[in-house]
Protein backbone atom coordinates (compact mmCIF):
# COMPACT_ATOMS: atom_id res chain seq x y z
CA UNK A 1 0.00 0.00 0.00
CA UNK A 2 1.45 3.59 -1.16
CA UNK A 3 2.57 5.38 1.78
CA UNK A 4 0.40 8.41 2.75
CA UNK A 5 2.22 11.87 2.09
CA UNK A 6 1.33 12.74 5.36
CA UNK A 7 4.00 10.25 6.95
CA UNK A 8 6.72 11.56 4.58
CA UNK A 9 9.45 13.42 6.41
CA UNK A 10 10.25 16.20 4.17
CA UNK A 11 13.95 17.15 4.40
CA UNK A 12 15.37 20.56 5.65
CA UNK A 13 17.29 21.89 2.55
CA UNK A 14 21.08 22.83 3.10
CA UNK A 15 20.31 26.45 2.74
CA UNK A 16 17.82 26.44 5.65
CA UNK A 17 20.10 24.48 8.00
CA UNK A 18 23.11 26.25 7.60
CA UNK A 19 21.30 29.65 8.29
CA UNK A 20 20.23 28.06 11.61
CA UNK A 21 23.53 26.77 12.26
CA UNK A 22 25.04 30.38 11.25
CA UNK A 23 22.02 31.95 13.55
CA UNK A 24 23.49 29.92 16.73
CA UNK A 25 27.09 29.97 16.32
CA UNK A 26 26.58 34.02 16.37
CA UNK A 27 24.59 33.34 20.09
CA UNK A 28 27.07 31.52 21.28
CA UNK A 29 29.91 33.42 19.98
CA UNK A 30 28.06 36.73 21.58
CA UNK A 31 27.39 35.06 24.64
CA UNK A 32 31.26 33.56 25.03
CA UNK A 33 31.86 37.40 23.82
CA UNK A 34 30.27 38.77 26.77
CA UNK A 35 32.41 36.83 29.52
CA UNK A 36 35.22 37.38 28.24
CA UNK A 37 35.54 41.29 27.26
CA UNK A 38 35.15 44.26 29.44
CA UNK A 39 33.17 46.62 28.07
CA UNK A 40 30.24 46.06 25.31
CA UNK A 41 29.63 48.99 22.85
CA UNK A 42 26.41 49.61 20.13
CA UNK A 43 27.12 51.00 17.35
CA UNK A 44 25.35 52.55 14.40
CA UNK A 45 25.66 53.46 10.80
CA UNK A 46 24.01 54.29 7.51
CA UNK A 47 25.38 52.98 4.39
CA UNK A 48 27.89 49.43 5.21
CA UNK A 49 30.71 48.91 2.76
CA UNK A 50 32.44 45.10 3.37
CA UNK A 51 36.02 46.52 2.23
CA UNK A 52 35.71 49.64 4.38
CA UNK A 53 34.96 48.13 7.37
CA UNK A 54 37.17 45.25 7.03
CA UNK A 55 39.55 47.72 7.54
CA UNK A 56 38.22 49.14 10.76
CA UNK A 57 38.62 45.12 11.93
CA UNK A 58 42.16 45.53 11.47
CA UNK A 59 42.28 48.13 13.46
CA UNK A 60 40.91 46.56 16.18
CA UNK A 61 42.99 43.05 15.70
CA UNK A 62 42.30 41.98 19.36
CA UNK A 63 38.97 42.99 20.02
CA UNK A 64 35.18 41.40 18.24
CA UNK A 65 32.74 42.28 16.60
CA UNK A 66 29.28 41.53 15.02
CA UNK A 67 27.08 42.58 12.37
CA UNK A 68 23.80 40.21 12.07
CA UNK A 69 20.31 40.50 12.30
CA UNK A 70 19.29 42.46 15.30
CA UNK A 71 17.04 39.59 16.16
CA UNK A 72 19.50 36.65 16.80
CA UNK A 73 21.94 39.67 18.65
CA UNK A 74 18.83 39.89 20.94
CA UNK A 75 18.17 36.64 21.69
CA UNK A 76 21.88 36.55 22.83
CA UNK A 77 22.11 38.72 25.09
CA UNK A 78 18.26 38.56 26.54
CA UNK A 79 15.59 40.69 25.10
CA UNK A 80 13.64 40.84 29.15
CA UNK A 81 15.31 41.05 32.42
CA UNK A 82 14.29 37.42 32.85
CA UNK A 83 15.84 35.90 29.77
CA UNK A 84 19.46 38.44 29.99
CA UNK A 85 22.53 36.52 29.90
CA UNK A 86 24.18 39.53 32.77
CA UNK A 87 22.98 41.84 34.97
CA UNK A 88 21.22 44.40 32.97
CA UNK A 89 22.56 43.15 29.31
CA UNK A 90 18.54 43.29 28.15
CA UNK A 91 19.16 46.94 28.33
CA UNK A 92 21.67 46.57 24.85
CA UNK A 93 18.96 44.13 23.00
CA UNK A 94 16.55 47.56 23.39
CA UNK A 95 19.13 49.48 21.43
CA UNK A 96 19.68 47.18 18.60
CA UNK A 97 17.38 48.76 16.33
CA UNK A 98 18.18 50.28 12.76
CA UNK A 99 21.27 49.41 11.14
CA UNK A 100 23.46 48.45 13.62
CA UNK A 101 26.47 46.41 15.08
CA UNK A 102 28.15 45.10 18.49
CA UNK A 103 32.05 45.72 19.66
CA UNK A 104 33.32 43.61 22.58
CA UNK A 105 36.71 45.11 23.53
CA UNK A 106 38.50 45.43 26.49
CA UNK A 107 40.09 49.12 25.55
CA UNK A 108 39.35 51.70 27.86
CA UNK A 109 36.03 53.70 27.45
CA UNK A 110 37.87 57.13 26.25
CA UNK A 111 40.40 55.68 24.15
CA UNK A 112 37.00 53.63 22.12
CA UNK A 113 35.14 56.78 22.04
CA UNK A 114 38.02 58.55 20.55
CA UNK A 115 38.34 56.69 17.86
CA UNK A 116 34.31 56.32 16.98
CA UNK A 117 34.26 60.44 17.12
CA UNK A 118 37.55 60.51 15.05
CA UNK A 119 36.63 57.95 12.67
CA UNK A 120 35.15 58.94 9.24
CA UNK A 121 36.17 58.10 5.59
CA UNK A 122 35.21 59.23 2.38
CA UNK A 123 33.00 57.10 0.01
CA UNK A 124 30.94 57.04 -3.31
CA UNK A 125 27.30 57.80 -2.54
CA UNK A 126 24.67 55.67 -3.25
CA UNK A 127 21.30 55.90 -4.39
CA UNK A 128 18.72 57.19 -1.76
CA UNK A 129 21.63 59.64 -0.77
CA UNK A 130 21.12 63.32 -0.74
CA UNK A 131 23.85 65.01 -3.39
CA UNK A 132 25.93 67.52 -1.10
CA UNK A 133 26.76 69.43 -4.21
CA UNK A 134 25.85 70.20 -7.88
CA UNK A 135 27.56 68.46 -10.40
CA UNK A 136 27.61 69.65 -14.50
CA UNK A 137 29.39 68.43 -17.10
CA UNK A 138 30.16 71.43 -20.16
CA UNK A 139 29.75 70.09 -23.80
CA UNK A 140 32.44 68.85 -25.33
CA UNK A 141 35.33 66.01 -25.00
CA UNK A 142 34.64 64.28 -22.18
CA UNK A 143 38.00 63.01 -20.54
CA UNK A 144 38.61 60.22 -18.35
CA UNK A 145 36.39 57.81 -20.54
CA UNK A 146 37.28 55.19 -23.05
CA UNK A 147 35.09 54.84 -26.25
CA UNK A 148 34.19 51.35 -25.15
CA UNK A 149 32.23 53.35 -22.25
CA UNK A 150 29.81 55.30 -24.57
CA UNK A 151 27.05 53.23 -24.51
CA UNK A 152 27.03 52.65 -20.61
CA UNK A 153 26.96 56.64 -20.44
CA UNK A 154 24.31 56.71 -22.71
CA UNK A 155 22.32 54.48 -20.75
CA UNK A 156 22.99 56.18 -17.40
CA UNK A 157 21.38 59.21 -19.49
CA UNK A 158 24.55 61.41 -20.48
CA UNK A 159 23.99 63.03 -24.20
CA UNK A 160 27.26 61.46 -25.40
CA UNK A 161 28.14 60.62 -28.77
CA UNK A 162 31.66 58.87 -30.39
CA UNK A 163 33.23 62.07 -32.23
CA UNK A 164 36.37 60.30 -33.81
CA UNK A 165 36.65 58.21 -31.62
CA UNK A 166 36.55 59.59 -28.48
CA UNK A 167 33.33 60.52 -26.07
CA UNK A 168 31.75 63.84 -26.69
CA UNK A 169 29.13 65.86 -24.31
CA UNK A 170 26.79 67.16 -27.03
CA UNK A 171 24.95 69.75 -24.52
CA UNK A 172 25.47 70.36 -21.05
CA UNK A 173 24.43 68.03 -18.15
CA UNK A 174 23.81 68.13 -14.84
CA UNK A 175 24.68 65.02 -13.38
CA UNK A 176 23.18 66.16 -9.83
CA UNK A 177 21.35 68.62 -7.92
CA UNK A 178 22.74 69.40 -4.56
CA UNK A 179 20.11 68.75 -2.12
CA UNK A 180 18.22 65.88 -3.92
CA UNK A 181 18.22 62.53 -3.56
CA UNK A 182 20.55 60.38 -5.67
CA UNK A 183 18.83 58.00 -8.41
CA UNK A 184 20.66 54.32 -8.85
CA UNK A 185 21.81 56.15 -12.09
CA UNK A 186 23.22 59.57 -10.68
CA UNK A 187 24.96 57.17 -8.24
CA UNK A 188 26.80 54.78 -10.41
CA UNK A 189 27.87 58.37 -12.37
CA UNK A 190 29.39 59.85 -9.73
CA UNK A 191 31.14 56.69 -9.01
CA UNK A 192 32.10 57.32 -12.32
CA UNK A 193 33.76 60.28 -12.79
CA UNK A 194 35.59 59.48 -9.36
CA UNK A 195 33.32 61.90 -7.70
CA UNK A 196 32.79 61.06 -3.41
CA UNK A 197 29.71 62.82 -1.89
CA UNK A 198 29.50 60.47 1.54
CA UNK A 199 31.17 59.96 4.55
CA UNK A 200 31.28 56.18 6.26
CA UNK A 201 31.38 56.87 9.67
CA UNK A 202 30.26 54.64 13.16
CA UNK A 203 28.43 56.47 15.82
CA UNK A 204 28.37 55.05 19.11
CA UNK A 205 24.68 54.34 20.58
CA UNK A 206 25.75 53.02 24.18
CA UNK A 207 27.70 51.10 26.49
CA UNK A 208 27.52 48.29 28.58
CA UNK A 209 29.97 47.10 31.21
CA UNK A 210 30.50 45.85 35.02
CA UNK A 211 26.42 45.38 34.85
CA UNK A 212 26.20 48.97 33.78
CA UNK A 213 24.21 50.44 30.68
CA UNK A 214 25.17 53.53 29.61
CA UNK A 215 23.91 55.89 26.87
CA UNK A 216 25.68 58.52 25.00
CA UNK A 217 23.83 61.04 26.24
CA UNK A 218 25.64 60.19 29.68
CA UNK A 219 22.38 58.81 31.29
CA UNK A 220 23.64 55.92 33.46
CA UNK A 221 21.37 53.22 34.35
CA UNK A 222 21.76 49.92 36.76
């Protein structure tokens, strides 16, 4: 007799398993985390590049951190006073909201600050961002740009045309408005013509440590 499909076990795909896997080795990596640094920091930011901030890890070669879903972070450290893995620790889960990311380090408070209020490198802007200037491009040659590249300007909306060869502005253009919002297209230009209109920078939400929570604003809390 066929088997009914109600008694068939229906396998877990590799994708699904592995995120759960991922989702608790970042508890227990939090948790472990927790004992063994001093101080516990929340941080904040708008726009992530992977190559900038590996290089803000390397700056920091003996101390951890985590980006993840605010979620699993949570769970780690307690979102209630009765589930908190220390003393007060459910007060960090209440801050992890937005785009955001944990340090453990053991580096002393005004030395970490420091750094966070120091800390700020240039970048290409990306769509959604607000132009901080006005950017035109005259008729005429346009330099910096191989014929190959006509067509992609073209399709990012540039009046360009091959003139012997080479890439020609046939009217002025203004690439974008300072003040407005950046389309995917006024983005990838800027990135372009080499042009940065963002800053990546880390702002520090709060600090926990020795049972203490501690917001920026200097409120102090048991």
């Amino acid at each position: 007799m066929p088997k009914s499909k109600r008694e068939r076990v229906v396998p877990l795909t590799k994708t699904e398993k592995k995120g759960r896997e991922a989702k608790n080795d970042m508890i227990d990596l939090v948790r472990q985390s927790l004992q063994e640094y001093d101080s516990l920091y929340v941080f904040s930011f708008d726009l992530m590049r992977t190559k900038l901030f590996a290089q803000v890890r390397k700056e920091w070669p003996s101390d951890r951190f985590f980006l993840g879903r605010n979620k699993v972070m949570q769970v780690a450290l307690g979102k209630t006073q009765a589930e908190e893995l220390a003393p007060g620790s459910h007060n960090i889960s209440a801050r992890l909201q937005g785009t955001c990311g944990l340090l453990f380090t053991n580096k002393p408070d005004a030395e970490v600050r420091a750094w966070f209020s120091s800390y700020s490198v240039r970048d290409f802007a990306r769509s959604g961002c607000v132009a901080e200037s006005t950017v035109e491009l005259p008729e005429g040659l346009l330099d910096g740009f191989q014929h190959t590249q006509e067509l992609q300007l073209r399709k990012l909306g540039l009046p360009t045309k091959l003139i012997e060869g080479k890439v020609c502005m046939l009217h002025e253009h203004t690439v974008c408005t300072e003040g407005r919002p950046l389309t995917p297209e006024q983005a990838t230009m800027l990135q372009l013509l080499d042009m940065k209109q963002s800053d990546f920078k880390l702002e520090l939400v709060c600090r926990y440590s020795d049972g203490q929570f501690e917001t920026l604003d200097g409120g102090l809390d048991e």
